[in-house]
Protein backbone atom coordinates (compact mmCIF):
# COMPACT_ATOMS: atom_id res chain seq x y z
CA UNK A 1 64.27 58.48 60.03
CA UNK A 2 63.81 56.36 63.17
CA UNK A 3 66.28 56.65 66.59
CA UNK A 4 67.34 53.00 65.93
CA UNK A 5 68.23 53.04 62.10
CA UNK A 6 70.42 56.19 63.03
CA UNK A 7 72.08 54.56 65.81
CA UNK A 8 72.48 52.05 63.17
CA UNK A 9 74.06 53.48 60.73
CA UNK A 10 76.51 55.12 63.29
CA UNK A 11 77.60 52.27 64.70
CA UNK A 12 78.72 50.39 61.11
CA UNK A 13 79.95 53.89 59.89
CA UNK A 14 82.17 53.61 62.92
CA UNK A 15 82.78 49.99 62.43
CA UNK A 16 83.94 50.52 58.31
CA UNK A 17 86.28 52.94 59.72
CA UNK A 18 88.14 50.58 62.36
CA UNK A 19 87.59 47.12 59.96
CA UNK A 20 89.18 48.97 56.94
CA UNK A 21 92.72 49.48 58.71
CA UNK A 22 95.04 50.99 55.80
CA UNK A 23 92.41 52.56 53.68
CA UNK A 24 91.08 54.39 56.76
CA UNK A 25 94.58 55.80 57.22
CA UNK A 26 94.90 56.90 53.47
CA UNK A 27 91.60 58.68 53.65
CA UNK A 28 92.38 60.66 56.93
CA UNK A 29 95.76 61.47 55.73
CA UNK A 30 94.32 62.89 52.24
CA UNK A 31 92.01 64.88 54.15
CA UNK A 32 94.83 65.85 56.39
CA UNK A 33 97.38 67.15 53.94
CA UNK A 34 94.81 68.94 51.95
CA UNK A 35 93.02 70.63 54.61
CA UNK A 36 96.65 71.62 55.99
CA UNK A 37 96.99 73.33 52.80
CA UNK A 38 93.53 75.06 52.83
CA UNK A 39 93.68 76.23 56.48
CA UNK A 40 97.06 78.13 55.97
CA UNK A 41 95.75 79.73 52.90
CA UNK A 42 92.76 80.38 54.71
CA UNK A 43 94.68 82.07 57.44
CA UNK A 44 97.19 84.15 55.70
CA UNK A 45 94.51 85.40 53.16
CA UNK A 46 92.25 86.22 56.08
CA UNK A 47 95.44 88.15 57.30
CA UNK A 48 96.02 90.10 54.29
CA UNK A 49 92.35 91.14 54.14
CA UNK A 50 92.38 92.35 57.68
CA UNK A 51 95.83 93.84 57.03
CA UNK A 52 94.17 95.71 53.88
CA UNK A 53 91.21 97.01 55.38
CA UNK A 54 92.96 98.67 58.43
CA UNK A 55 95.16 100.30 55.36
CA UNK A 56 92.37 101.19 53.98
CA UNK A 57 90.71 102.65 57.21
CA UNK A 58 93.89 105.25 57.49
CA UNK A 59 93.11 106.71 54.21
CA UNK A 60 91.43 110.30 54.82
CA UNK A 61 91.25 113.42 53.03
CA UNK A 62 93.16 116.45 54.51
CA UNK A 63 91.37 119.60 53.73
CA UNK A 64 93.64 123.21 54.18
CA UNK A 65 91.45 126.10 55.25
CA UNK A 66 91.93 128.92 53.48
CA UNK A 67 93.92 131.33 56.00
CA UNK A 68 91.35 134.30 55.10
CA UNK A 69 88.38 132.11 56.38
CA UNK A 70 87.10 133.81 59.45
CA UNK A 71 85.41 131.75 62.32
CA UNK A 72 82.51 131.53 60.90
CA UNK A 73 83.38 130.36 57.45
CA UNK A 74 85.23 127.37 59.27
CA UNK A 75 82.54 126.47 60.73
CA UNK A 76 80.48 126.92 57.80
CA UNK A 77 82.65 124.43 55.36
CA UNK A 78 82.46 121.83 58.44
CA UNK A 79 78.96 121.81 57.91
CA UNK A 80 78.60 121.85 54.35
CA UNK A 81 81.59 119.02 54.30
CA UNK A 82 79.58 116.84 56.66
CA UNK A 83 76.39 116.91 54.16
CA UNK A 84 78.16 115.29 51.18
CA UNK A 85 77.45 112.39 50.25
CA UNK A 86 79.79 109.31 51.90
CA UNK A 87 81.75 111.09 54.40
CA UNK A 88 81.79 109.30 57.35
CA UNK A 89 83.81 111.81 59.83
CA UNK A 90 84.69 115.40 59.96
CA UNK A 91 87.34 116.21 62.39
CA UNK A 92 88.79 119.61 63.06
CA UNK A 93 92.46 120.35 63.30
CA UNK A 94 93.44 123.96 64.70
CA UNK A 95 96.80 125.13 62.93
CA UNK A 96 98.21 125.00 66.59
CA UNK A 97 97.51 121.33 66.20
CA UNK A 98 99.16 121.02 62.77
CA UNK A 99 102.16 122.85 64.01
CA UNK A 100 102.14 120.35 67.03
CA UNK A 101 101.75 117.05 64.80
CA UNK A 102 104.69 118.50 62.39
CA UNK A 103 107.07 118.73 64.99
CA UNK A 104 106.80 115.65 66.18
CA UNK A 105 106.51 113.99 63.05
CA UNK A 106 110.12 115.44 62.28
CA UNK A 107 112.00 114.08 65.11
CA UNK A 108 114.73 116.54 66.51
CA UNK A 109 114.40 118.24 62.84
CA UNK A 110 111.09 119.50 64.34
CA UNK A 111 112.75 122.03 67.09
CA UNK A 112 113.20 124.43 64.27
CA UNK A 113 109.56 124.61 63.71
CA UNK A 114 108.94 125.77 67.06
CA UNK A 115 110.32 129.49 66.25
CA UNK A 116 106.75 129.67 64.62
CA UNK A 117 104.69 128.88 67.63
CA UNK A 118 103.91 132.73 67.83
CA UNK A 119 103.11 133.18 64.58
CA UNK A 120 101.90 129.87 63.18
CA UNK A 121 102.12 130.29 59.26
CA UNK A 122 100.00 127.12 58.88
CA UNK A 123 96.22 126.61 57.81
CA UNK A 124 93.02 124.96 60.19
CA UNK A 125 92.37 121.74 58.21
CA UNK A 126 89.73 119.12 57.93
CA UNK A 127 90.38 115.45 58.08
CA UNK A 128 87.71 113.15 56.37
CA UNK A 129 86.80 109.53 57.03
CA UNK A 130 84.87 107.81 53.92
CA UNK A 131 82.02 105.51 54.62
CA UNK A 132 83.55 103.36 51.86
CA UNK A 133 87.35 104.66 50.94
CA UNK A 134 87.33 103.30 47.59
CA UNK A 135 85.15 107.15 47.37
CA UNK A 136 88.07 109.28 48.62
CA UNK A 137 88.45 110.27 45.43
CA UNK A 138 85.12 111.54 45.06
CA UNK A 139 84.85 113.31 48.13
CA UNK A 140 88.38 114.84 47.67
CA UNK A 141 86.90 116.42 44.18
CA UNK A 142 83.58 117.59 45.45
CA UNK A 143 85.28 119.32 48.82
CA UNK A 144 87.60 120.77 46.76
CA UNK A 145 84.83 122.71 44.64
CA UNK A 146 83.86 124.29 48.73
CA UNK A 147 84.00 127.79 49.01
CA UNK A 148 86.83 129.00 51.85
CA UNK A 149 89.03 125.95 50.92
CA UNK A 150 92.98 126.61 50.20
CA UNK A 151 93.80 122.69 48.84
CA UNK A 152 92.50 119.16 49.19
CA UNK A 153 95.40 116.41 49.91
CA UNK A 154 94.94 112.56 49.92
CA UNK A 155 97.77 110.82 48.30
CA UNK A 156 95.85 110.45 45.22
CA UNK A 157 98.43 107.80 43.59
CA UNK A 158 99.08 105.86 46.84
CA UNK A 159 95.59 105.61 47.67
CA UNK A 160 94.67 104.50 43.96
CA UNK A 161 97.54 102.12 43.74
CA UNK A 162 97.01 100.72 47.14
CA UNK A 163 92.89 100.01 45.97
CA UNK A 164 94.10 98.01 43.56
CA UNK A 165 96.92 95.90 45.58
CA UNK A 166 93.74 95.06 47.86
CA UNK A 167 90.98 94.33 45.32
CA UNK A 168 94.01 92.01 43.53
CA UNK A 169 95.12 90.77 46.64
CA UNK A 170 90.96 89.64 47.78
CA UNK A 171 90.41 88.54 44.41
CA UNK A 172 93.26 85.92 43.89
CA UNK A 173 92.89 84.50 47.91
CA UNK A 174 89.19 83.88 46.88
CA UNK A 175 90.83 81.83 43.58
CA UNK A 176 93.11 80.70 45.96
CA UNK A 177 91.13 79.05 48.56
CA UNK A 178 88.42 77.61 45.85
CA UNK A 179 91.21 75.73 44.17
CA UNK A 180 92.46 74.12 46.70
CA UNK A 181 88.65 73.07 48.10
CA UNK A 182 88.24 71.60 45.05
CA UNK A 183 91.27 69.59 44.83
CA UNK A 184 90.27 68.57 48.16
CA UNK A 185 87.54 67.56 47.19
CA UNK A 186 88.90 65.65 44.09
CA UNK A 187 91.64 63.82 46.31
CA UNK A 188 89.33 63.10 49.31
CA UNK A 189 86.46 61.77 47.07
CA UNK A 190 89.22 59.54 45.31
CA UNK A 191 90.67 57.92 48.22
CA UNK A 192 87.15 57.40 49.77
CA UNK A 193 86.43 55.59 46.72
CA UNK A 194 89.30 53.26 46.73
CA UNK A 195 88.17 52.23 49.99
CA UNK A 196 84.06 51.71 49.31
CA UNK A 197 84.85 50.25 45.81
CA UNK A 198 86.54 47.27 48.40
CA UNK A 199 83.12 46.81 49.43
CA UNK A 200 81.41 46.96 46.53
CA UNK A 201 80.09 42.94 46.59
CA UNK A 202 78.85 43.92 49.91
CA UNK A 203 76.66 46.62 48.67
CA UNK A 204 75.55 44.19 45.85
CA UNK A 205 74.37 41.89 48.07
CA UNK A 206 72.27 44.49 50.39
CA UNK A 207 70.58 45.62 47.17
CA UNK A 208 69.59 41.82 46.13
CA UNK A 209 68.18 41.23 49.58
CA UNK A 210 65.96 44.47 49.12
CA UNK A 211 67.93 47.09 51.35
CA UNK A 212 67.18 50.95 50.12
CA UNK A 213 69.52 53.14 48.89
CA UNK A 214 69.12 55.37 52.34
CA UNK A 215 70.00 52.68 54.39
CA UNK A 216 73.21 51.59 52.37
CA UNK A 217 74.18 55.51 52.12
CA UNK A 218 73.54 55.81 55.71
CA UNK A 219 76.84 54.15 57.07
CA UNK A 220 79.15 55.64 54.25
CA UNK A 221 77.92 59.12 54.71
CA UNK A 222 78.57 58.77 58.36
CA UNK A 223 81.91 57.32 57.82
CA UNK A 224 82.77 60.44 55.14
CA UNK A 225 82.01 62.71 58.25
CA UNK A 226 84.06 61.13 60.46
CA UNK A 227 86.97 60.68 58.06
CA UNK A 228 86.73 64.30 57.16
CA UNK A 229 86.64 65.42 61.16
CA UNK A 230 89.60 63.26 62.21
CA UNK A 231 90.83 64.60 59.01
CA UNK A 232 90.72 67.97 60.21
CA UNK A 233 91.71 67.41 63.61
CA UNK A 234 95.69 68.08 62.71
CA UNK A 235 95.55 70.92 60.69
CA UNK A 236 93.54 72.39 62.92
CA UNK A 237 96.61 72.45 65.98
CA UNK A 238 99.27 72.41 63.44
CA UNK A 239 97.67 76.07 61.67
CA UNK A 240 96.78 77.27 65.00
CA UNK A 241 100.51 76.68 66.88
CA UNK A 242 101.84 78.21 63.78
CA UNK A 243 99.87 81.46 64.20
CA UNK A 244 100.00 81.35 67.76
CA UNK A 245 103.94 81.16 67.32
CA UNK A 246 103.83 84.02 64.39
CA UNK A 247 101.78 86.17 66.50
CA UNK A 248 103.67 86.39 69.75
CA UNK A 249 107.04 86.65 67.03
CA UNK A 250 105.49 90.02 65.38
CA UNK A 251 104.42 91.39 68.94
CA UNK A 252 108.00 91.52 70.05
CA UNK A 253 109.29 93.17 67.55
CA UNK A 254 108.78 96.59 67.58
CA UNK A 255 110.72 97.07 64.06
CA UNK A 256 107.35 96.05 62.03
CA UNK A 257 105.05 97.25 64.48
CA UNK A 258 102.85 97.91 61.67
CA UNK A 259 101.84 94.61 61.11
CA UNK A 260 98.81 93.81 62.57
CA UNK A 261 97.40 90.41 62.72
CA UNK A 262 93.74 89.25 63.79
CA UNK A 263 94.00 88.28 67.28
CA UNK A 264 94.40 85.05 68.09
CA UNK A 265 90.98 84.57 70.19
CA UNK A 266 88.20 84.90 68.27
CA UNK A 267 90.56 83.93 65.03
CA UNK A 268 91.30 80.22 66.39
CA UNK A 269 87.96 79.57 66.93
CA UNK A 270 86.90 81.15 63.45
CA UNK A 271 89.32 78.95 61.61
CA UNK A 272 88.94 75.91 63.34
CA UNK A 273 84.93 75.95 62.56
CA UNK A 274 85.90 76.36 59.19
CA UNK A 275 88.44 73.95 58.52
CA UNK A 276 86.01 71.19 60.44
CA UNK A 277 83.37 72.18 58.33
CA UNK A 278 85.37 71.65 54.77
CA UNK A 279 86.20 68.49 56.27
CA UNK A 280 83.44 66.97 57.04
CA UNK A 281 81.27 68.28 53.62
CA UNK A 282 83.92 66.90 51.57
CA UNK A 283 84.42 63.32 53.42
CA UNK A 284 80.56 63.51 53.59
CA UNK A 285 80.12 64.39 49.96
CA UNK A 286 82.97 62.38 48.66
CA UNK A 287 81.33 59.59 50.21
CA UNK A 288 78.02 59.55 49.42
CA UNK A 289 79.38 60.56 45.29
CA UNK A 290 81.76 57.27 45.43
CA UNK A 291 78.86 54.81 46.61
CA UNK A 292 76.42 56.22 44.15
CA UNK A 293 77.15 54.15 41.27
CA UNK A 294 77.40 51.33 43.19
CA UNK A 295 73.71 51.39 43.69
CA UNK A 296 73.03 50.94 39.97
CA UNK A 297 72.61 46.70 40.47
């Protein structure tokens, strides 16, 4: 396609956005309620994901030592615990350390723990990392069959249940987010229509004086991308002062310090490409659907 006939069609794209007044402001507003819509879906489903995975992350295995393993034999499970299949990491815990991490785990309750420090009742462990923690499980039952090994812990239940909350959870923000692109796309595509079906004489007459269907689509599919970007344009700060203002909220309060959001830079730059790219494929596609029956003459 030549310089010229794209400057062409960019300057009367631009031109059936400013002549068309009203319908202009219909079609930017349908665009702008509906992407408001996807992008804070988008974000707190994002959000949740994150949120799940660094649950996930914190789900190890806790191996006891049996308390007749000498040296050796410690060192000997660490090895053969590091060769099975999916485990990511192998750290060791000394029972001085358990003793340590009890005791402060319990708060004042703890100081009566101490009176063991001499003679520390409690086993060397193992804590294991998965390469995938849905196969904690797995690992749990295959470390447990180890020689020199006193009991395998992981919050079987918890760890199952909370698998499930997250596969759930992924599942229905992916159902989520394609319903509401395609009633996007069904509103958008509508109210584009309304406003080419205006000018449907005028495509008429460009097809009886021998224009191609490229050149008519030309200006409509550059006024469907510009709809859809000024479309996009409020969502885009009214999502992103939202999170901004949700994200400094949960950083000063220490109460749910668990909580952890993405952070806001790279996030706002994330989102924002997406929610300008739904916008301008649906005004683009919405566009060039609505004109295409026109061109039957």
């Amino acid at each position: 396609m030549k310089a010229r006939t794209i400057k062409r069609h960019f300057r009367e794209g631009v031109k059936n956005i400013l002549r068309n007044g009203w319908m202009t402001v219909a079609s930017v507003g349908a665009v702008t309620v509906t992407l408001l819509l996807v992008g804070a879906f988008l974000g707190l489903i994002l959000n949740l994901n994150h949120m799940a995975e660094k649950i996930e992350e914190d789900v190890v295995v806790k191996v006891l030592i049996d308390l007749a393993a000498d040296e050796d034999k410690v060192l000997e499970l660490g090895q053969e615990i590091e060769k099975l299949p999916g485990v990511s990491n192998v750290v060791f815990s000394s029972k001085e350390e358990e003793l340590t991490s009890l005791i402060e785990s319990m708060g004042e309750g703890g100081e009566v723990w101490s009176l063991y420090e001499q003679e520390n009742p409690l086993n060397h462990a193992y804590i294991i990392k998965a390469d995938d923690p849905h196969e904690t499980q797995a690992i749990a039952v295959a470390v447990e069959k180890l020689d020199g090994v006193d009991s395998v812990t992981y919050g079987q239940e918890v760890a199952q249940n909370l698998f499930k909350f997250t596969d759930y959870a992924r599942t229905i923000g992916i159902i989520l987010i394609a319903g509401l692109v395609l009633t996007a796309i069904f509103l958008i595509s509508n109210t584009i229509k309304l406003t080419i079906m205006a000018r449907s004489r005028e495509i008429g007459i460009m097809k009886l004086v021998g224009a191609t269907n490229g050149f008519i689509r030309g200006p409509f599919f550059i006024e469907g991308f510009l709809l859809g970007v000024l479309g996009s344009i409020i969502p885009i700060v009214a999502v992103l002062g939202g999170y901004k203002f949700i994200e400094s909220s949960i950083s000063g309060m220490s109460s749910i310090g668990f909580v952890e959001i993405l952070p806001f830079n790279p996030f706002a730059w994330q989102l924002s490409l997406i929610i300008l790219l739904i916008g301008a494929g649906i005004g683009m596609w919405g566009s060039l659907m609505s004109v295409r029956k026109f061109l039957k003459v």
